[in-house]
C-alpha atoms as a PDB file:
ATOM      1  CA  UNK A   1      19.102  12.364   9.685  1.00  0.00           C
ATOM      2  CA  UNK A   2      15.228  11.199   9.262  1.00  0.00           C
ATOM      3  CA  UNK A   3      14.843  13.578   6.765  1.00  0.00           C
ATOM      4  CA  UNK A   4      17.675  12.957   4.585  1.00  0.00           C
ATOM      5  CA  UNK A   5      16.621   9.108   5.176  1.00  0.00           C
ATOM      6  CA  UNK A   6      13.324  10.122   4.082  1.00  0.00           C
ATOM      7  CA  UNK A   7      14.253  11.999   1.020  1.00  0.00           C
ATOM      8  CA  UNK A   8      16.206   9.039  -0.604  1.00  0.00           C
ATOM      9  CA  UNK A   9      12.979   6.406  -0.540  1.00  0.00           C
ATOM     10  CA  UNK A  10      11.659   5.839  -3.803  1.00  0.00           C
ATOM     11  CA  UNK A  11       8.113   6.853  -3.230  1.00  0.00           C
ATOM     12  CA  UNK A  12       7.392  10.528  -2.185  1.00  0.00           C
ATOM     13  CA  UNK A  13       5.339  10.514   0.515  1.00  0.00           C
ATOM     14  CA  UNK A  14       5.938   6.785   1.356  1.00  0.00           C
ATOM     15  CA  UNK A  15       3.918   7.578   5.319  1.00  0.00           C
ATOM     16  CA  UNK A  16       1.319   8.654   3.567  1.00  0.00           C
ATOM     17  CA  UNK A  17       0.236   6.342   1.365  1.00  0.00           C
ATOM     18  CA  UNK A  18      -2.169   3.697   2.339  1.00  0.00           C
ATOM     19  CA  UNK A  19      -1.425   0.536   1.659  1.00  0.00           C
ATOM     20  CA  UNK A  20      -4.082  -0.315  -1.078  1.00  0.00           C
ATOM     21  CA  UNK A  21      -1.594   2.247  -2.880  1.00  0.00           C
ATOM     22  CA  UNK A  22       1.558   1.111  -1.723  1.00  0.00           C
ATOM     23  CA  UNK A  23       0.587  -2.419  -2.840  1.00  0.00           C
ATOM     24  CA  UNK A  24       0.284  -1.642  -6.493  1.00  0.00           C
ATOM     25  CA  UNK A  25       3.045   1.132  -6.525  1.00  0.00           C
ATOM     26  CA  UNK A  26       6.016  -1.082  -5.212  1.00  0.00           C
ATOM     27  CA  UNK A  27       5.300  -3.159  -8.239  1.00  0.00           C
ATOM     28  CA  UNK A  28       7.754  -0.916 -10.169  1.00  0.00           C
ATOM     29  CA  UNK A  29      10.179  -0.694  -7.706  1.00  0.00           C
ATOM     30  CA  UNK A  30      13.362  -2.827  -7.843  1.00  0.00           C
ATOM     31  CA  UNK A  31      15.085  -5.233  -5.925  1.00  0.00           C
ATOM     32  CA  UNK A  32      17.410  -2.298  -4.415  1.00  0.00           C
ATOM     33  CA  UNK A  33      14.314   0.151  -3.767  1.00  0.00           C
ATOM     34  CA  UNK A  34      12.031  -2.394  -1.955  1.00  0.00           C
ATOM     35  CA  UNK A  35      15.173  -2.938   0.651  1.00  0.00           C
ATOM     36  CA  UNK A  36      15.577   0.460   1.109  1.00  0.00           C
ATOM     37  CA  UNK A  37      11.399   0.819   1.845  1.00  0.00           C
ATOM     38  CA  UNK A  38      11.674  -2.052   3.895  1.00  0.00           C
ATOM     39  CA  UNK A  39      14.575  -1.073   5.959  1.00  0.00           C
ATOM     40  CA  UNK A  40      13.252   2.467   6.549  1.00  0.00           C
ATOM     41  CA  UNK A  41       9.789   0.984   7.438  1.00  0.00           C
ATOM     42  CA  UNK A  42      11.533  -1.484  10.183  1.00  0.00           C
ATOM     43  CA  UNK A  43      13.513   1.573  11.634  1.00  0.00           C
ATOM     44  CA  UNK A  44      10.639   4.041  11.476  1.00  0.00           C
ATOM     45  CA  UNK A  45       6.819   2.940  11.484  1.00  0.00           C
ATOM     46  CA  UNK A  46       7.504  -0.694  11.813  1.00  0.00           C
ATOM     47  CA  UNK A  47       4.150  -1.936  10.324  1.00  0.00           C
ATOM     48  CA  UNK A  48       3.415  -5.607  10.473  1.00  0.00           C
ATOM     49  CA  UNK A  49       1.506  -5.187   7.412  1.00  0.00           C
ATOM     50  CA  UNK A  50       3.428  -3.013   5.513  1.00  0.00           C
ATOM     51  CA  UNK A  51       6.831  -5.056   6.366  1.00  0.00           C
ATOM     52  CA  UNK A  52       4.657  -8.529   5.075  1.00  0.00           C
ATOM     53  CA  UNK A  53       3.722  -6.506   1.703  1.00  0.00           C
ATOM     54  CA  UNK A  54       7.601  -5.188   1.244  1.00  0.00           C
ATOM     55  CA  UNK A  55       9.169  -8.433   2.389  1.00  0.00           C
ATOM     56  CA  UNK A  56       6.760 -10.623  -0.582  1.00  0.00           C
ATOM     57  CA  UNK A  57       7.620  -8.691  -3.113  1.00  0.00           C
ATOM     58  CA  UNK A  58      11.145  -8.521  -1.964  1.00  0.00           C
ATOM     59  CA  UNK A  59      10.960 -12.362  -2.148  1.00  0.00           C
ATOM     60  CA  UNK A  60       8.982 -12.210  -5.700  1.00  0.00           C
ATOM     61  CA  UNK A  61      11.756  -9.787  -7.175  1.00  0.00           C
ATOM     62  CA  UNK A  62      14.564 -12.615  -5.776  1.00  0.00           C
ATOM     63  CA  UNK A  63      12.416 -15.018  -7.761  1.00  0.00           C
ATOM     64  CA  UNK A  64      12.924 -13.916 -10.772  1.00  0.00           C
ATOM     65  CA  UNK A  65      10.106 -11.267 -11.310  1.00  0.00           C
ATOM     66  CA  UNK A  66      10.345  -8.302 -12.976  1.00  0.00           C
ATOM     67  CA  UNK A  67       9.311  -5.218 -11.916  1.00  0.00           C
ATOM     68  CA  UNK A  68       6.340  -3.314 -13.665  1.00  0.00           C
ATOM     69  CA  UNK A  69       6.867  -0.899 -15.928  1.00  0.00           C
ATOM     70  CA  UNK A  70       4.941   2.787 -15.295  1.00  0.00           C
ATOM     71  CA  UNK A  71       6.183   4.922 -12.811  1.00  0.00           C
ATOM     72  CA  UNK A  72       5.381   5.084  -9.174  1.00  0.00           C
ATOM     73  CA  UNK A  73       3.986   8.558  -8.972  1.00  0.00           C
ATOM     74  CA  UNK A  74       1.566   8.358 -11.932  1.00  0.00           C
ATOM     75  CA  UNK A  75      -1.191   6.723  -9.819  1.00  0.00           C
ATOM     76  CA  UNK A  76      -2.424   8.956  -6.796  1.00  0.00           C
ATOM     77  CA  UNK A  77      -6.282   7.769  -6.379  1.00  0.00           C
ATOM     78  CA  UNK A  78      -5.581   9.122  -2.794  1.00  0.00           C
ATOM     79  CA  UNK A  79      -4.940  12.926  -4.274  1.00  0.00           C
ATOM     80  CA  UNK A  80      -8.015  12.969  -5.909  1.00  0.00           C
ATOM     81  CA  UNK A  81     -10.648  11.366  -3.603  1.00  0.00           C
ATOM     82  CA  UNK A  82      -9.111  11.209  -0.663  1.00  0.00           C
ATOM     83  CA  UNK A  83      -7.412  15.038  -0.091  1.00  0.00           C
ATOM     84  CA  UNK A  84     -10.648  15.641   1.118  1.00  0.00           C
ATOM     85  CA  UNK A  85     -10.934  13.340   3.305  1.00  0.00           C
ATOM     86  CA  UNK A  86     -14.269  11.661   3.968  1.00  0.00           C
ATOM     87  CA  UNK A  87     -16.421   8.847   2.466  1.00  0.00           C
ATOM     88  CA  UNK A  88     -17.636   8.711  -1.069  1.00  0.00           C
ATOM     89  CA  UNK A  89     -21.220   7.869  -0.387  1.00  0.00           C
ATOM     90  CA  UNK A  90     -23.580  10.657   0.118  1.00  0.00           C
ATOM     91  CA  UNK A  91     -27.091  10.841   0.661  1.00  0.00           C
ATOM     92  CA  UNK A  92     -28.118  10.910  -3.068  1.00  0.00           C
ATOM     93  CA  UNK A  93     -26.287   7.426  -3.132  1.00  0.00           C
ATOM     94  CA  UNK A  94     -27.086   5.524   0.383  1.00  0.00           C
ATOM     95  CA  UNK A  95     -30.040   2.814   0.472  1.00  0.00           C
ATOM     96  CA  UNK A  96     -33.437   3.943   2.156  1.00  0.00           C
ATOM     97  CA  UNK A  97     -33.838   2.762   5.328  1.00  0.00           C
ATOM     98  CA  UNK A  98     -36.066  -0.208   6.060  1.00  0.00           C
ATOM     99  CA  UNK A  99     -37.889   1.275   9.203  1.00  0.00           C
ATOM    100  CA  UNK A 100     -37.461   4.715  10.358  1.00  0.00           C
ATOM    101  CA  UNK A 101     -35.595   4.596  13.377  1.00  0.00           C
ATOM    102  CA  UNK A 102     -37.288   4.909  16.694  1.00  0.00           C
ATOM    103  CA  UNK A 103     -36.787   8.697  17.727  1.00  0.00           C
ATOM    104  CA  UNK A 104     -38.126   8.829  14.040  1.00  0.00           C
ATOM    105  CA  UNK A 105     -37.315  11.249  11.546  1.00  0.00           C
ATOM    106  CA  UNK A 106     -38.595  14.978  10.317  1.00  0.00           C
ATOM    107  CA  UNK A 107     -41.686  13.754   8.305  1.00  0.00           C
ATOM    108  CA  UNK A 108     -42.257  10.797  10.303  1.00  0.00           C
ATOM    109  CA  UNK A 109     -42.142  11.477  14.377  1.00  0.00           C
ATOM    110  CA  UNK A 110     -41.663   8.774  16.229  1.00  0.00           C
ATOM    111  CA  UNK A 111     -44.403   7.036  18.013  1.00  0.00           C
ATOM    112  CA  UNK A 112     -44.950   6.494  21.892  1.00  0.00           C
ATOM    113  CA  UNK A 113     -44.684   3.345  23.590  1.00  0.00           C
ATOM    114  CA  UNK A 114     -47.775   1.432  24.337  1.00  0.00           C
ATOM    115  CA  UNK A 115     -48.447   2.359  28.174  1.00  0.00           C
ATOM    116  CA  UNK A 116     -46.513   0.365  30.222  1.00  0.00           C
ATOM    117  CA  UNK A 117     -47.833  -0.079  33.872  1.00  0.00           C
END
C-alpha cells in the first residue's frame, strides 16, 4: 500500500529530495498536489519542516496564488552535484591556514614544547 501511495505523489523521489529542492519544486504544484504531499508526509516521515514548507504554500495557493509554470522534474541540482555525495570544496579551493596546526604538517614539523619542569 506504501508503494502505490508513493507512486501517485507528484514529485518522483519526493524522500529524497532535500528540502532546498523541495522548496522551489512545490512551486508548480497545485492546490490538489500539495495536499496529497502533505498528507503522505504526515502519515510517513512526518517532518516538522517539511509539513511547515507544504502547509505555507498550501495556504499561499488558498490565497489566490498561482502556481509556477516549469515542471517539477526539470531542476535536479541534487543529480548532478550531489549523486556523489560529498562537499564541493576541495583543496585547490579551501583558504590557507593561518598557523599550521600544532602536530604540524609534512614541510613544517611541529615544534616541542618549551621544557616544562
Amino acid at each position: 500500500m506504501a508503494d502505490s501511495a508513493h507512486s501517485t505523489l507528484p514529485l518522483p523521489d519526493y524522500d529524497h529530495l532535500p528540502i532546498g529542492s523541495l522548496e522551489s519544486r512545490v512551486r508548480s504544484l497545485s492546490g490538489d498536489e500539495v495536499e496529497r504531499l502533505l498528507s503522505y508526509e504526515r502519515s510517513h516521515a512526518d517532518r516538522p519542516a517539511v509539513t511547515r514548507l507544504l502547509g505555507a504554500r498550501l495556504d499561499q495557493l488558498h490565497a489566490g496564488a498561482e502556481p509556477t509554470s516549469g515542471d517539477p522534474n526539470a531542476l535536479r541540482p541534487e543529480a548532478g552535484q550531489g549523486a556523489q555525495g560529498g562537499s564541493p570544496v576541495s583543496p585547490a579551493t579551501s583558504p590557507e591556514p593561518h598557523s599550521p596546526p600544532p602536530h604540524g604538517t609534512p614541510d613544517q614539523p611541529g615544534q616541542p614544547k618549551a621544557n616544562r619542569t
